[in-house]
C-alpha atoms as a PDB file:
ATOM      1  CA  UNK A   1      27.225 -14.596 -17.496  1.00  0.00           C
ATOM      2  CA  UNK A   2      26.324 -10.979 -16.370  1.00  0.00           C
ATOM      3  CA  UNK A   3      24.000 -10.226 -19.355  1.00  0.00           C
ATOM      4  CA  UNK A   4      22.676 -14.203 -19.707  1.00  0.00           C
ATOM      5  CA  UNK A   5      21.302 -12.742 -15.563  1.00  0.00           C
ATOM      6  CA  UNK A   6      19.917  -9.532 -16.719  1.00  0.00           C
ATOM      7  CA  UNK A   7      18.342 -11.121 -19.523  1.00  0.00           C
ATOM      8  CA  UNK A   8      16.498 -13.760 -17.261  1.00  0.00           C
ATOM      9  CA  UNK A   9      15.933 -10.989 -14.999  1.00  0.00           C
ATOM     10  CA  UNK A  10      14.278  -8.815 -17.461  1.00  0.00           C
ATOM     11  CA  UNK A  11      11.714 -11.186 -18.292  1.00  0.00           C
ATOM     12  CA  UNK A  12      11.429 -12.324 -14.873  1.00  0.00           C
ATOM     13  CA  UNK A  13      10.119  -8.558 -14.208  1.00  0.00           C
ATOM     14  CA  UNK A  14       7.977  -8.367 -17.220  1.00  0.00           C
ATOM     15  CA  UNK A  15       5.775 -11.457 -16.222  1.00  0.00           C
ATOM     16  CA  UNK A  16       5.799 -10.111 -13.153  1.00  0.00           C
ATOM     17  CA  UNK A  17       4.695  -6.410 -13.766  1.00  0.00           C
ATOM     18  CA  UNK A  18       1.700  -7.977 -16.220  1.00  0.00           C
ATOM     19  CA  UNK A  19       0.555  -9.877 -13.457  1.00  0.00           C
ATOM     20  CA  UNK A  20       0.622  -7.538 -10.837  1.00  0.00           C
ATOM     21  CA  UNK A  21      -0.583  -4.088 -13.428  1.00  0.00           C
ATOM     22  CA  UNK A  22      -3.367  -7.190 -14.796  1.00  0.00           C
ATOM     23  CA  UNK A  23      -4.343  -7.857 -11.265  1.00  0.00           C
ATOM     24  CA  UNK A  24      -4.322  -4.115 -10.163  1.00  0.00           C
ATOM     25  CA  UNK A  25      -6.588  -2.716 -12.801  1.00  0.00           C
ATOM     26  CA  UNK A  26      -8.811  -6.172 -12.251  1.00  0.00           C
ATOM     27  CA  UNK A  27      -9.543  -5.886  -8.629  1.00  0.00           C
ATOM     28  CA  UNK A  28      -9.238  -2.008  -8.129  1.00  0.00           C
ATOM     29  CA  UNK A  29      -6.586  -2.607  -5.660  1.00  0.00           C
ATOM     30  CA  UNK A  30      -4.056   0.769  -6.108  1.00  0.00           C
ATOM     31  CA  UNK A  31      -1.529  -0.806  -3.506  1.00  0.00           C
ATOM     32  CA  UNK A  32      -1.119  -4.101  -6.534  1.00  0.00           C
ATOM     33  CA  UNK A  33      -1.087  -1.206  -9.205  1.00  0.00           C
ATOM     34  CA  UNK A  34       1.819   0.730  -7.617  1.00  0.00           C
ATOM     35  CA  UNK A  35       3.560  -2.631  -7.336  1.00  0.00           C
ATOM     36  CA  UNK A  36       3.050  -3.745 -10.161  1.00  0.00           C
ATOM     37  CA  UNK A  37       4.907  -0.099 -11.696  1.00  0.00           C
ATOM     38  CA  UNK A  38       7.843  -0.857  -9.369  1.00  0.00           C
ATOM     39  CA  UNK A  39       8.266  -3.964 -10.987  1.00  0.00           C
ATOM     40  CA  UNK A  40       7.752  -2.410 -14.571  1.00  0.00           C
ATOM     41  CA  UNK A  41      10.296   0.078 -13.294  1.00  0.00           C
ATOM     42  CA  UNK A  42      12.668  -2.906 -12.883  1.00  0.00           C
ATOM     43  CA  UNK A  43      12.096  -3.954 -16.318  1.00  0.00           C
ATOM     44  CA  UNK A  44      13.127  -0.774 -17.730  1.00  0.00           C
ATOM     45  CA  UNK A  45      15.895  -0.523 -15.815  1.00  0.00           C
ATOM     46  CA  UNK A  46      17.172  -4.249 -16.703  1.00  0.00           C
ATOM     47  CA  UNK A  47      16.942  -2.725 -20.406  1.00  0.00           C
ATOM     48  CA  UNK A  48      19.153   0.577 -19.574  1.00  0.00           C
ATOM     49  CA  UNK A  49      21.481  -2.391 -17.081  1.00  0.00           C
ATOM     50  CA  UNK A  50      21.753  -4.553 -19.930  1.00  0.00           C
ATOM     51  CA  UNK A  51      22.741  -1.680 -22.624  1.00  0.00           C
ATOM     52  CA  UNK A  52      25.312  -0.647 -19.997  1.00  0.00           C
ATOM     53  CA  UNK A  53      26.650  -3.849 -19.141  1.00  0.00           C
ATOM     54  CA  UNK A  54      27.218  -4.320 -22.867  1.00  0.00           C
ATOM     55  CA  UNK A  55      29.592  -0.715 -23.375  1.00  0.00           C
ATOM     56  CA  UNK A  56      31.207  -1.253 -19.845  1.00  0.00           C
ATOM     57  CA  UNK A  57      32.943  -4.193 -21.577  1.00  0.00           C
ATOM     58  CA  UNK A  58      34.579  -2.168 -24.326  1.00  0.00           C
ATOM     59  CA  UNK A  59      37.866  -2.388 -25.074  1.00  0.00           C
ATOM     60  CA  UNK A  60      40.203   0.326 -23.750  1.00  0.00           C
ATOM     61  CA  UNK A  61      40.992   3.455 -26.397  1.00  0.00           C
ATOM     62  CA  UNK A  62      43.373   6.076 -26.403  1.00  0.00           C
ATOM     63  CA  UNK A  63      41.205   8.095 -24.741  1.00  0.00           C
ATOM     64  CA  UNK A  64      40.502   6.248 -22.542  1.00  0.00           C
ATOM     65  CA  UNK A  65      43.203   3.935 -21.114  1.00  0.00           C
ATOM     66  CA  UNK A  66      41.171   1.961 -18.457  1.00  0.00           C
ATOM     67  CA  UNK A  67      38.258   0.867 -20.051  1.00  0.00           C
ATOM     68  CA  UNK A  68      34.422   1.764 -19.529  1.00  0.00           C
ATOM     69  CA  UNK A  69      33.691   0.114 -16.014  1.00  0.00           C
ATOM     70  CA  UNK A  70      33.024   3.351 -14.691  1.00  0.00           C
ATOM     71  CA  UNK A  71      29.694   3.291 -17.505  1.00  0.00           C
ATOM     72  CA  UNK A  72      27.724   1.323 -14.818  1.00  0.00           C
ATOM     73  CA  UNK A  73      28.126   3.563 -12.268  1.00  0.00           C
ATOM     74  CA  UNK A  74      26.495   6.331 -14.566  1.00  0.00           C
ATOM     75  CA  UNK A  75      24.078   3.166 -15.782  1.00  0.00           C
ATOM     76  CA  UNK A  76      22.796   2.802 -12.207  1.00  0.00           C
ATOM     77  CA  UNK A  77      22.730   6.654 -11.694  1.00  0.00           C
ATOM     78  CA  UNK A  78      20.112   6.570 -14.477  1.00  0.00           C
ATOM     79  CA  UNK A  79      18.349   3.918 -12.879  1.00  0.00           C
ATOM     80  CA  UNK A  80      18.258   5.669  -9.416  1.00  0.00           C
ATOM     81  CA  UNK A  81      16.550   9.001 -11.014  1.00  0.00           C
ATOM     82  CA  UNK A  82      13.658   6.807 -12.554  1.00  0.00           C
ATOM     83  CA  UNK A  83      13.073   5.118  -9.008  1.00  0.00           C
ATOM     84  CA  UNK A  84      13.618   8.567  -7.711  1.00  0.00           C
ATOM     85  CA  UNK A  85      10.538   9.621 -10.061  1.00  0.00           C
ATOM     86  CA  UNK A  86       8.276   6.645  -9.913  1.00  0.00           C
ATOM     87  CA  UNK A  87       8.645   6.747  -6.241  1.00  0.00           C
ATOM     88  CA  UNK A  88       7.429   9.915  -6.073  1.00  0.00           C
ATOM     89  CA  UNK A  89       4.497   9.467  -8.315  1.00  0.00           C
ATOM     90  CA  UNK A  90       3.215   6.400  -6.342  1.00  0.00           C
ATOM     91  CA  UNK A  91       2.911   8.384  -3.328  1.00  0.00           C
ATOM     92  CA  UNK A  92       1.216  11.382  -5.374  1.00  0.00           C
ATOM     93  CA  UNK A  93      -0.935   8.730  -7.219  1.00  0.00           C
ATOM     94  CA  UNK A  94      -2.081   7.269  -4.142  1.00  0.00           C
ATOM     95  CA  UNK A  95      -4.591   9.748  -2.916  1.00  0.00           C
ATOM     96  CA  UNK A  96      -6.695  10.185  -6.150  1.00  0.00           C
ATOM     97  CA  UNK A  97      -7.786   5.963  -5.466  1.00  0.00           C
ATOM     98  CA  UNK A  98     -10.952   4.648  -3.887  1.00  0.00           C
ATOM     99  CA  UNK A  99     -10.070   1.794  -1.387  1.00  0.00           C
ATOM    100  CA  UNK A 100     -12.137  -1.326  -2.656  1.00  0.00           C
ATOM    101  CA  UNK A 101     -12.003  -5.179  -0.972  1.00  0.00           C
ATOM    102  CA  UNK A 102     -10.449  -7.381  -3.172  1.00  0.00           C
ATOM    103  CA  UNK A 103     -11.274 -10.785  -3.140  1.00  0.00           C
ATOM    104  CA  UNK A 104      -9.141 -13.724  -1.443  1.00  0.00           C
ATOM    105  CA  UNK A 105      -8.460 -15.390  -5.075  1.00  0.00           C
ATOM    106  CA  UNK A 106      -6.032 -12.347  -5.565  1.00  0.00           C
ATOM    107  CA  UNK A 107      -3.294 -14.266  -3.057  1.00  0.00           C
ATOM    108  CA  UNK A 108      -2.943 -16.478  -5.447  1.00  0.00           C
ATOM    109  CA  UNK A 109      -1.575 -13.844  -8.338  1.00  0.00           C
ATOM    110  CA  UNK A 110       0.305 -12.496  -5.417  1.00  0.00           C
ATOM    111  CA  UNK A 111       1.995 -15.787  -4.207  1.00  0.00           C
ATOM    112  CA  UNK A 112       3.006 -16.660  -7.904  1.00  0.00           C
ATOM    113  CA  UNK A 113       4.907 -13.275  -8.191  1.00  0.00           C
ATOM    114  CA  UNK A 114       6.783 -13.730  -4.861  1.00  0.00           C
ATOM    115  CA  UNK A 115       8.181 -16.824  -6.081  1.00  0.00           C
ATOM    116  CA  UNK A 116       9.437 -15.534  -8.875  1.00  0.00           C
ATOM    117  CA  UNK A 117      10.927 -12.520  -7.222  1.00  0.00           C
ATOM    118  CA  UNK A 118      12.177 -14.665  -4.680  1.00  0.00           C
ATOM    119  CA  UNK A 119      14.240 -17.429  -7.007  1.00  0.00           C
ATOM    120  CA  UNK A 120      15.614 -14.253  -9.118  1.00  0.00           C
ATOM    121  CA  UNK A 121      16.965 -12.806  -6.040  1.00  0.00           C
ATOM    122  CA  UNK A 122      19.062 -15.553  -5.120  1.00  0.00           C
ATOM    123  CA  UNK A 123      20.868 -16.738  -8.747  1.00  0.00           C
ATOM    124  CA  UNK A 124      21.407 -12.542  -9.205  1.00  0.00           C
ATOM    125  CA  UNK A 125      22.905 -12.350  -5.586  1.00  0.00           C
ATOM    126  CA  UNK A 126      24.861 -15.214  -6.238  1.00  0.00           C
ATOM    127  CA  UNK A 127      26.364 -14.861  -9.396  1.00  0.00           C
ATOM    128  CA  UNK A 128      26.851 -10.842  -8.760  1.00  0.00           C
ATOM    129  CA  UNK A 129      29.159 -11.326  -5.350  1.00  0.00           C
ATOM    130  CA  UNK A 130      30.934 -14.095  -7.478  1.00  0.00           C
ATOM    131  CA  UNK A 131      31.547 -12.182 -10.497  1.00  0.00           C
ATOM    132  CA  UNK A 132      31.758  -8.998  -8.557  1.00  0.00           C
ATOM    133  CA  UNK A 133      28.879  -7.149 -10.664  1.00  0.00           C
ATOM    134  CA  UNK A 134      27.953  -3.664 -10.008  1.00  0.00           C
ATOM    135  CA  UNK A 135      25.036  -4.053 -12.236  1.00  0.00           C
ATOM    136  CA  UNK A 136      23.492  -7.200 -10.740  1.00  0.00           C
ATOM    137  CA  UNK A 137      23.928  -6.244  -6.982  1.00  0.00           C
ATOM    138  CA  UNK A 138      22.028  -3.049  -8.020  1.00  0.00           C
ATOM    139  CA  UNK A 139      19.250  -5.468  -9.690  1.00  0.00           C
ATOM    140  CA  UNK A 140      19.213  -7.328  -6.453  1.00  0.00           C
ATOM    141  CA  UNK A 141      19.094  -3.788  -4.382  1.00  0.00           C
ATOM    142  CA  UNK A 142      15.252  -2.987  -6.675  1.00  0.00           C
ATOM    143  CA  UNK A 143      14.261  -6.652  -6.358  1.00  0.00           C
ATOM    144  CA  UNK A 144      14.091  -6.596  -2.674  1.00  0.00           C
ATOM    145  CA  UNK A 145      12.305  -3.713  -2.402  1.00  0.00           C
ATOM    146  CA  UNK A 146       9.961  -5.087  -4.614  1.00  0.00           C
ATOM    147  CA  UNK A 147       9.603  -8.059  -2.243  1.00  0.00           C
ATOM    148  CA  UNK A 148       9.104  -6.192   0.385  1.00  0.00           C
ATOM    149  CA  UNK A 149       6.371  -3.955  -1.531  1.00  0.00           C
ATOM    150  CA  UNK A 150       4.548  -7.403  -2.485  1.00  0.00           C
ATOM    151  CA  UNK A 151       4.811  -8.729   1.036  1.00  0.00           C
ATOM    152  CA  UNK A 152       2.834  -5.953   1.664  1.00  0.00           C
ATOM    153  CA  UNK A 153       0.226  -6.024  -0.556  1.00  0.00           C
ATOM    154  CA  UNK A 154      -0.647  -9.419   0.769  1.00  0.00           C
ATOM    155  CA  UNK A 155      -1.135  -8.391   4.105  1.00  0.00           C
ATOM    156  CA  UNK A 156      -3.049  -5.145   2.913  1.00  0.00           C
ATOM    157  CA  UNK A 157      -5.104  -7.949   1.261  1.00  0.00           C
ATOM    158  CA  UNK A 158      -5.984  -9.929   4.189  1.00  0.00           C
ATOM    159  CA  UNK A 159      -6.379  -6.980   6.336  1.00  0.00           C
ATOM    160  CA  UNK A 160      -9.163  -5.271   3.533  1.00  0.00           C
ATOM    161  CA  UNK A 161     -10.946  -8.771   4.309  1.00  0.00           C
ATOM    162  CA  UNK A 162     -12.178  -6.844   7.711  1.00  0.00           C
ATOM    163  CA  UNK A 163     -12.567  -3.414   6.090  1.00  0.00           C
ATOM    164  CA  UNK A 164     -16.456  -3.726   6.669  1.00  0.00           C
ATOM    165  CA  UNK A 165     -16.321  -4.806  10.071  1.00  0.00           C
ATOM    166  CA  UNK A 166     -13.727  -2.119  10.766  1.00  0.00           C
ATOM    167  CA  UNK A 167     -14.539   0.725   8.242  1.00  0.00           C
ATOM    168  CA  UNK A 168     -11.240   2.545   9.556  1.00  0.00           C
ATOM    169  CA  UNK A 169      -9.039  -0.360   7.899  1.00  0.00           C
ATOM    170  CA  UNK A 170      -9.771   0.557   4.391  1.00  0.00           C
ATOM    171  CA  UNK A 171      -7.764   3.099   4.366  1.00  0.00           C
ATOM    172  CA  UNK A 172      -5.288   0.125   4.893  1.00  0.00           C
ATOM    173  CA  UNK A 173      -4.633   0.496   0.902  1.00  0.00           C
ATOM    174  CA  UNK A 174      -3.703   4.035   0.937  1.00  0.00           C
ATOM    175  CA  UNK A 175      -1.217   2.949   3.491  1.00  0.00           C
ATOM    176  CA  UNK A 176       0.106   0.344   1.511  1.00  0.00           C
ATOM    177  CA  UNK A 177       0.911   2.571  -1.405  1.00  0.00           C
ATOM    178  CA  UNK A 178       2.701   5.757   0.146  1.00  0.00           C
ATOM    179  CA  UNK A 179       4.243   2.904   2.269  1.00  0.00           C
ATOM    180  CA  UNK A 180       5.643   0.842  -1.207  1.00  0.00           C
ATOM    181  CA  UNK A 181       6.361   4.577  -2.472  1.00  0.00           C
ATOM    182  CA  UNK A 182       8.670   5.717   0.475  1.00  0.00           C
ATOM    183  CA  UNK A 183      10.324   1.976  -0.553  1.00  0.00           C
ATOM    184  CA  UNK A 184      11.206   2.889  -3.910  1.00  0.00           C
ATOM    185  CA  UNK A 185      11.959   6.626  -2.852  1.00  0.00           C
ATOM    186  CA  UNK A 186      14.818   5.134  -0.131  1.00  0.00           C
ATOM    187  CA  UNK A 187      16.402   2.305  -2.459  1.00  0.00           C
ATOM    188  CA  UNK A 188      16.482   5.089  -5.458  1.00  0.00           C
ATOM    189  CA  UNK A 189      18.766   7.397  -2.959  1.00  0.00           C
ATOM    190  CA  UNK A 190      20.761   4.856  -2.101  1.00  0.00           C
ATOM    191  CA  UNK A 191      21.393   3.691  -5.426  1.00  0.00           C
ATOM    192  CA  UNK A 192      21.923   7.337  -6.432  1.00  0.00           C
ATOM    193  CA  UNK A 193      24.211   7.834  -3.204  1.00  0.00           C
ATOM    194  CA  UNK A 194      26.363   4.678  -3.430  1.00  0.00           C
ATOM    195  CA  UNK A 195      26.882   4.924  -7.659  1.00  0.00           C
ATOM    196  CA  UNK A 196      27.893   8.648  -7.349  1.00  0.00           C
ATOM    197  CA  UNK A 197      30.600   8.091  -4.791  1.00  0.00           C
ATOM    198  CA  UNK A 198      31.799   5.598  -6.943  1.00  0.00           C
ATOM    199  CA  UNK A 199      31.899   7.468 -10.340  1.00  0.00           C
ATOM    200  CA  UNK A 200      34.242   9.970  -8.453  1.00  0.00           C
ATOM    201  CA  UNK A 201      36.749   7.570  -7.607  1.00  0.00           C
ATOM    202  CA  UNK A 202      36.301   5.181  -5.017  1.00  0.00           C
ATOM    203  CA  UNK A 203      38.423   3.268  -2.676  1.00  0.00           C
ATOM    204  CA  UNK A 204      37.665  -0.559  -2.450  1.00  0.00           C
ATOM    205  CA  UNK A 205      37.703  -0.828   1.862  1.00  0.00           C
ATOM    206  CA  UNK A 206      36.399  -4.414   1.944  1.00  0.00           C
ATOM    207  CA  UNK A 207      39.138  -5.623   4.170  1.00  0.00           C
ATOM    208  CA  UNK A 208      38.772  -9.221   2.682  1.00  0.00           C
ATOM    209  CA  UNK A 209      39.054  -8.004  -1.132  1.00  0.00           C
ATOM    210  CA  UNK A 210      42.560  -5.840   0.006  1.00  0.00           C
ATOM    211  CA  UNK A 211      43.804  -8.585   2.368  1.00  0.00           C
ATOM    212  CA  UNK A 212      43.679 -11.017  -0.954  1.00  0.00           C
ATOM    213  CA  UNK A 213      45.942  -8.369  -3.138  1.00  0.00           C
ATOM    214  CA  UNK A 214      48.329  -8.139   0.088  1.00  0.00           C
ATOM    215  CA  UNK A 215      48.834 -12.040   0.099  1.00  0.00           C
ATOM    216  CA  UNK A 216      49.589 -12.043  -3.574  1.00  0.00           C
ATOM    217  CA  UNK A 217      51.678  -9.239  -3.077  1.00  0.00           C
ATOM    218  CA  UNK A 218      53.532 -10.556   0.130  1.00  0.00           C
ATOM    219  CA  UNK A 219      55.222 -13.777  -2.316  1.00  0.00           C
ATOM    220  CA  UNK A 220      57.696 -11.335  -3.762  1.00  0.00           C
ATOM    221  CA  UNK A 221      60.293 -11.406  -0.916  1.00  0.00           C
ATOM    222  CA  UNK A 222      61.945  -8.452  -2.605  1.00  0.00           C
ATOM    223  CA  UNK A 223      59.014  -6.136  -1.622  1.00  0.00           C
ATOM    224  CA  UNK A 224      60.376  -4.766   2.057  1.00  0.00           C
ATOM    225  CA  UNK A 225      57.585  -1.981   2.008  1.00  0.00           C
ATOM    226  CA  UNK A 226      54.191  -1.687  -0.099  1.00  0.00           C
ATOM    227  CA  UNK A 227      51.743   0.453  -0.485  1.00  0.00           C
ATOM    228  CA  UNK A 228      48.164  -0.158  -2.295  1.00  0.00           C
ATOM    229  CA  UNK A 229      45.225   1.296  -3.630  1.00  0.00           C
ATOM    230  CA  UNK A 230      42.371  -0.341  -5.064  1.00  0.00           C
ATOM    231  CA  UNK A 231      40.363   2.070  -7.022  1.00  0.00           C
ATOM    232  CA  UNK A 232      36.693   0.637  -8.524  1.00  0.00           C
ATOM    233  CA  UNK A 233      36.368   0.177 -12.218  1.00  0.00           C
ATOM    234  CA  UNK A 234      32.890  -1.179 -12.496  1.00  0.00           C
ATOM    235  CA  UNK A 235      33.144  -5.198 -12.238  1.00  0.00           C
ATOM    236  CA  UNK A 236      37.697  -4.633 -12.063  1.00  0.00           C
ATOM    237  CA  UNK A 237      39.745  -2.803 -10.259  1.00  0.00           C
ATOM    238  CA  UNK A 238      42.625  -0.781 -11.127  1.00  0.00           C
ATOM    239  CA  UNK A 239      45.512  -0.758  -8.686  1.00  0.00           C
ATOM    240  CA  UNK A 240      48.557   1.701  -7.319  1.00  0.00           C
ATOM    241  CA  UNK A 241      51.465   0.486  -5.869  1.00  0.00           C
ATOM    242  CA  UNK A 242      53.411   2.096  -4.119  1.00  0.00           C
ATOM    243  CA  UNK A 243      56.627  -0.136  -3.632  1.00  0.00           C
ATOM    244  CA  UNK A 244      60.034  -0.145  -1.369  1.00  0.00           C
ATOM    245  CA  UNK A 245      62.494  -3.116  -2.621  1.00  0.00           C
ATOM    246  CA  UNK A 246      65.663  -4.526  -1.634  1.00  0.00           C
ATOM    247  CA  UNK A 247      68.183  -2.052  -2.303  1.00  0.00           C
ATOM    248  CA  UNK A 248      70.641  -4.496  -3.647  1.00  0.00           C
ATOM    249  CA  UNK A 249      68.619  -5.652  -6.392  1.00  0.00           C
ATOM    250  CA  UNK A 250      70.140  -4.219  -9.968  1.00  0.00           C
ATOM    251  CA  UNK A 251      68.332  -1.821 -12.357  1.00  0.00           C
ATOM    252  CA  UNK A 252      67.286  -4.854 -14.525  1.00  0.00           C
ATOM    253  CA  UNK A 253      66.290  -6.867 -11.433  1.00  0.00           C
ATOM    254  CA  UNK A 254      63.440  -4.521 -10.262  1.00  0.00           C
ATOM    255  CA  UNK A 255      62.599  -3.848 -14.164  1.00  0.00           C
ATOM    256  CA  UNK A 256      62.070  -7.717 -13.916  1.00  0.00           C
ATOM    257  CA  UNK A 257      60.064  -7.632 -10.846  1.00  0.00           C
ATOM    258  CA  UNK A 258      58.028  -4.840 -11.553  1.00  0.00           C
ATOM    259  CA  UNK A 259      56.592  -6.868 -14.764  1.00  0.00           C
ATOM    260  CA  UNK A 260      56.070  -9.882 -12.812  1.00  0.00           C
ATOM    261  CA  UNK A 261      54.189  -8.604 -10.321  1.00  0.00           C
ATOM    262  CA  UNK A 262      51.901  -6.861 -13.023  1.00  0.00           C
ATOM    263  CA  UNK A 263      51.645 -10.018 -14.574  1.00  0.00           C
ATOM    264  CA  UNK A 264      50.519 -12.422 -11.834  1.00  0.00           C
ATOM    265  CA  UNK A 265      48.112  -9.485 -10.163  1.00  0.00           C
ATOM    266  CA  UNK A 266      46.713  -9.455 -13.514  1.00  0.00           C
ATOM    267  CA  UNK A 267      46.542 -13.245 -14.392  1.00  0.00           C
ATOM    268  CA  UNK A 268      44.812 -14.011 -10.828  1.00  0.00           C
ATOM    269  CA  UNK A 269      41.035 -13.833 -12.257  1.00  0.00           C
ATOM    270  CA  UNK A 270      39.840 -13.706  -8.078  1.00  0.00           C
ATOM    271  CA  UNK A 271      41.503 -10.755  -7.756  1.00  0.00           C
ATOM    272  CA  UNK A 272      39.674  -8.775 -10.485  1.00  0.00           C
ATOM    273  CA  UNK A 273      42.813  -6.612 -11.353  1.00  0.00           C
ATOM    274  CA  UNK A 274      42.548  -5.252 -14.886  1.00  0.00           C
ATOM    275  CA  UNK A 275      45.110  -1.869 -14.560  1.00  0.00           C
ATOM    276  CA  UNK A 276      48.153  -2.186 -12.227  1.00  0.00           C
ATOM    277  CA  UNK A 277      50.416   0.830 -12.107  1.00  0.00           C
ATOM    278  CA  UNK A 278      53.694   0.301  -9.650  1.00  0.00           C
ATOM    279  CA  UNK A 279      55.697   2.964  -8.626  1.00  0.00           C
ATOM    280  CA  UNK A 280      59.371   2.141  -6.750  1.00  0.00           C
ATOM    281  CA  UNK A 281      60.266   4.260  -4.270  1.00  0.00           C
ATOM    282  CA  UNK A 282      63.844   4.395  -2.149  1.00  0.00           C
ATOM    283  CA  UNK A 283      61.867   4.539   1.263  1.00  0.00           C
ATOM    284  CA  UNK A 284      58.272   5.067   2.204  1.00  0.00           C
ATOM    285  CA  UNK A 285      58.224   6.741   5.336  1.00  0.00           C
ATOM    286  CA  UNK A 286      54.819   6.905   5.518  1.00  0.00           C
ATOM    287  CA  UNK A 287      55.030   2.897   5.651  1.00  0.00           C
END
């Protein structure tokens, strides 16, 4: 399901970034032009999501134990630095541009795109929060902004309509494109930001997410104390659990136990468990 999106959204873009690069270079309007490379931008990053959303699925090796979820985090690192870089160009690009008026028929270009950005927001948000996609939530991250961007241009068009009235409001599309620029520039960090604390080893703290492990956990009335970590794996988690069990159970009882637990954390697909280590402890005073 995850690459079926990125492959819808990757064309999505491409249409898109014709369009808007088309309508740019058509009307003279550098505000479309720099929106129309953050969509391009998108594109190419669907491409690098896509290639990474393929090896994060790997099997687990010997070397590596726990899979390749962790390859989307360095995925979306890669897509942050070319945001980082386009963003920076767009604002750079911007003052070497003479401000023209573009004509009204350009809403309609503008309108089309939207709608398109619009519809391929909602299916990626949707089917990333249910499939719990680090991949497509970053997609939907760069798609916003680029809704935002071309909600701007279409007021930057309307307001050039009264550039020779008001002479002042042509600079209206130099605005437009340090303002799209300082877009990209803030959803690159972020992307960068976010991705990088999770490559070191981050903590799941959704309280909703953890309070759906403790329920499955809290069936095993043997459990008297627990313990749990959720540690991000990409689209799984892997889990630590730290356990304190009745003390009359028998060596072969917790062996029993232990395996059970692993296997029903494991077998409940909402969870998104993929590793469980358990350790069994005498007392947790920490508890």
């Amino acid at each position: 399901m995850e690459r079926k999106i990125l492959i819808y959204s990757m064309f999505n873009n491409l249409i898109i970034a014709i369009l808007k690069i088309g309508g740019g270079l058509f009307y003279g309007l550098g505000s479309l032009l720099a929106d129309g490379m953050h969509t391009l931008s998108d594109f190419i990053t669907d491409i690098v999501s896509f290639i990474g959303s393929k090896i994060s699925k790997k099997k687990p090796t010997k070397y590596h134990p726990f899979g390749f979820g962790k390859v989307e985090y360095l995925t979306n690192l890669f897509v942050g630095i070319i945001l980082l870089l386009l963003g920076l160009y767009i604002i750079i690009s911007s003052f070497f541009k003479e401000s023209i008026i573009p004509p009204l028929s350009l809403l309609y270009i503008l309108f089309i795109t939207l709608i398109l950005k619009i519809i391929a927001i909602i299916i990626m948000n949707r089917v990333g929060k249910n499939i719990n996609s680090n991949l497509l939530i970053t997609s939907v991250l760069e798609s916003k902004a680029d809704l935002y961007s071309s909600m701007g241009v279409i007021v930057i068009t309307l307001i050039l309509q009264l550039a020779n009235k008001y002479p002042i409001l042509k600079y209206s599309d130099l605005i437009g494109s340090l303002l799209i620029g300082l877009i990209v520039l803030k959803t690159a960090f972020k992307v960068i930001i976010d991705n990088s604390l999770c490559l070191i080893g981050e903590a799941e703290t959704n309280k909703d997410v953890i309070k759906q492990v403790e329920q499955e956990i809290k069936q095993f009335n043997q459990i008297e104390k627990y313990q749990i970590e959720l540690i991000k794996y990409g689209s799984y988690y892997r889990l630590q659990l730290n356990l304190e069990l009745d003390s009359k159970l028998s060596l072969k009882q917790v062996t029993n136990l232990v395996t059970k637990i692993k296997k029903e954390l494991r077998y409940n697909k909402k969870l998104k468990i993929k590793y469980v280590t358990i350790y069994v402890t005498d007392e947790m005073n920490n508890l």
